[in-house]
N, C-alpha and C. Protein backbone atom coordinates (compact mmCIF):
# COMPACT_ATOMS: atom_id res chain seq x y z
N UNK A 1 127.78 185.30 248.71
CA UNK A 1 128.74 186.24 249.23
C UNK A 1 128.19 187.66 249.16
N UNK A 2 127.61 187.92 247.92
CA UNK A 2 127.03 189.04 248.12
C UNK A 2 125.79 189.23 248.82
N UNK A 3 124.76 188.17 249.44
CA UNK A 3 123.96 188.48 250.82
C UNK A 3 124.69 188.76 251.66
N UNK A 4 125.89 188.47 252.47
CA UNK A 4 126.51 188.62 253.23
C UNK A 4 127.04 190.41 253.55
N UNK A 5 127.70 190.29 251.83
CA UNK A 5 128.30 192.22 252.34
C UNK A 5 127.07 192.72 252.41
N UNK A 6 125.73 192.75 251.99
CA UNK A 6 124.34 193.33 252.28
C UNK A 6 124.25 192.99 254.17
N UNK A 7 124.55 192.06 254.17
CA UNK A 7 124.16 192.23 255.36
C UNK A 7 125.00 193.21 256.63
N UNK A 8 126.02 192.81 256.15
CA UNK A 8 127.26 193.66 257.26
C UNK A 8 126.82 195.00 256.95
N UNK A 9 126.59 195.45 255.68
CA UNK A 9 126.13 197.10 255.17
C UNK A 9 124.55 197.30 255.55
N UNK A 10 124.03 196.49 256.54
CA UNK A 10 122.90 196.72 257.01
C UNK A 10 123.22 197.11 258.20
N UNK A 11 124.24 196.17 259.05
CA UNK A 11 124.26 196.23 260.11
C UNK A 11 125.47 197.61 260.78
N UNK A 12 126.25 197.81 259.53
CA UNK A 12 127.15 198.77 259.49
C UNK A 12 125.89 200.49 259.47
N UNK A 13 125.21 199.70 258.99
CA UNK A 13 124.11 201.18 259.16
C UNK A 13 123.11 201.17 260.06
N UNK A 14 122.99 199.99 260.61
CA UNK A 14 122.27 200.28 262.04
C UNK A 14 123.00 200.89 263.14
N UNK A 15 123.97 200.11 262.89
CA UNK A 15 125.28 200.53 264.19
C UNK A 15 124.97 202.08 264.18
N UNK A 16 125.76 202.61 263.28
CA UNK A 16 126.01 203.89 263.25
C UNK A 16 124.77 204.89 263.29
N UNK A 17 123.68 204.35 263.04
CA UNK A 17 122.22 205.13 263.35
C UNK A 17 121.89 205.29 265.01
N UNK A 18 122.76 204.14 265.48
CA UNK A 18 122.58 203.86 267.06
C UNK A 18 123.94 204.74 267.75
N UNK A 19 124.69 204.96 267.39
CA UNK A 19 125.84 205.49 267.77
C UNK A 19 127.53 204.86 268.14
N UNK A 20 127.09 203.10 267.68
CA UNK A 20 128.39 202.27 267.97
C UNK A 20 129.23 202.64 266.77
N UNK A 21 129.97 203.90 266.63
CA UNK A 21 131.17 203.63 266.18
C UNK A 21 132.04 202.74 265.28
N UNK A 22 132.58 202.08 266.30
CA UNK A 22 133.45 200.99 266.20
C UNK A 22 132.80 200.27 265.46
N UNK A 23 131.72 199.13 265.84
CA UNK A 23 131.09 198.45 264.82
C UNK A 23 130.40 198.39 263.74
N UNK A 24 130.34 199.79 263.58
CA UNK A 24 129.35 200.50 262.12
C UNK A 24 131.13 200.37 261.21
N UNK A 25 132.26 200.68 261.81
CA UNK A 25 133.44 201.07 260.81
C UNK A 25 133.53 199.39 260.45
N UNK A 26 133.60 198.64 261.07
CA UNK A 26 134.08 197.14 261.63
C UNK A 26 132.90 196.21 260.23
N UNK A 27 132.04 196.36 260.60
CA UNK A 27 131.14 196.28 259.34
C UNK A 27 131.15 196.52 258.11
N UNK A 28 131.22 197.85 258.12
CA UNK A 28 131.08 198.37 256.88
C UNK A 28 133.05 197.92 255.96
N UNK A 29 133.62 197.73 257.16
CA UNK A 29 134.84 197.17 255.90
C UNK A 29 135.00 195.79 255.95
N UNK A 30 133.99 195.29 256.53
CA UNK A 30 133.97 193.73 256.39
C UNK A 30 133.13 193.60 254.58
N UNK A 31 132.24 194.45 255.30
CA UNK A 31 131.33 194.77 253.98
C UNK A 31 131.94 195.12 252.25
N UNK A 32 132.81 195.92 252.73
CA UNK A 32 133.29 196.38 251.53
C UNK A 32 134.19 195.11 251.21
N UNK A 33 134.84 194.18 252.05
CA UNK A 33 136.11 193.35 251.53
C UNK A 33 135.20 192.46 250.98
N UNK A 34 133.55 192.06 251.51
CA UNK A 34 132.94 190.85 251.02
C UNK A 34 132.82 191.33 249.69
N UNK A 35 132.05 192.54 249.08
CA UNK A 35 131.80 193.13 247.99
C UNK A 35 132.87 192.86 247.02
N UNK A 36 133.86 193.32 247.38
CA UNK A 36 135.34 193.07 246.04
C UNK A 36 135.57 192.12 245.59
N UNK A 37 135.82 190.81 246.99
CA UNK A 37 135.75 190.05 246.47
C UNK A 37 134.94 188.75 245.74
N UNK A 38 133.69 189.63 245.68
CA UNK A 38 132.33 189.22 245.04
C UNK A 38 132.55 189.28 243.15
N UNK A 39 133.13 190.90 243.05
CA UNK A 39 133.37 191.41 241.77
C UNK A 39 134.52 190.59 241.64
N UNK A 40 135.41 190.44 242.23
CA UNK A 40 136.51 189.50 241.71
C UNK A 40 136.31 188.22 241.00
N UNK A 41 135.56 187.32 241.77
CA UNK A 41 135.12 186.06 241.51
C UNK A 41 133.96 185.92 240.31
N UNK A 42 133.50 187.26 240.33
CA UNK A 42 132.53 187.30 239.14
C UNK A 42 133.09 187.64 238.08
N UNK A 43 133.89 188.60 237.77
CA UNK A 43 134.61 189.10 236.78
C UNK A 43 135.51 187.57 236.39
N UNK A 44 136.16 186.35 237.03
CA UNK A 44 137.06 185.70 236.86
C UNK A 44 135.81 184.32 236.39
N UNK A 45 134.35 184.14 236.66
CA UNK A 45 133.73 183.80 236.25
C UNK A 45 133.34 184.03 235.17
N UNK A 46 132.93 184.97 234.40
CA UNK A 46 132.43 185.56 233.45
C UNK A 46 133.52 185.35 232.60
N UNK A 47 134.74 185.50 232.88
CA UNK A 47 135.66 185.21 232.09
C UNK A 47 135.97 184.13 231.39
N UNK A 48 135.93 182.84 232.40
CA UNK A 48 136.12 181.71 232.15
C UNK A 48 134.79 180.95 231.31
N UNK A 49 133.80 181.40 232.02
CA UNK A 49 132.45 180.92 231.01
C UNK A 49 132.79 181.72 229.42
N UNK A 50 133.30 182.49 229.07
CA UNK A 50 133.64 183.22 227.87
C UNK A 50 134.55 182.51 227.19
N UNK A 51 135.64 182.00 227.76
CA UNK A 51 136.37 181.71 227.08
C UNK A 51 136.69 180.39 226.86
N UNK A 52 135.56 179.17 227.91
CA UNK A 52 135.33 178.25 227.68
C UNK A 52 134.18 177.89 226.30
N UNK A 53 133.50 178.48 226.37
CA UNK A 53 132.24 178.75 224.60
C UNK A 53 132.82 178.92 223.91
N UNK A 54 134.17 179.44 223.27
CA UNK A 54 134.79 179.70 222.42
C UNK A 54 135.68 178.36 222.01
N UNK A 55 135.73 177.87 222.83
CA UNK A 55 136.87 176.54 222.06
C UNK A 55 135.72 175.49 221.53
């Protein structure tokens, strides 16, 4: 998941080096939603591996 928001935040910065607008914004918040919910799933991972070692 996180190759993915790398990639949209590649392409969100080509766009916009080229002048498309629309698809540099379109990207880059695809990008950002892949990212969160990267930290989400990791943070809820990390958690569970934690608190599974403990019992």
């Amino acid at each position: 998941m996180l190759y993915w928001a790398l990639v949209f935040l590649v392409v969100a910065l080509i766009a916009g080096l080229f002048g498309f607008g629309g698809i540099a914004s379109a990207s880059a918040g695809i990008a950002q939603i892949l990212f969160f919910v990267f930290l989400v799933l990791l943070v809820a991972s990390l958690l569970m591996h934690f608190l599974r070692r403990r019992t």
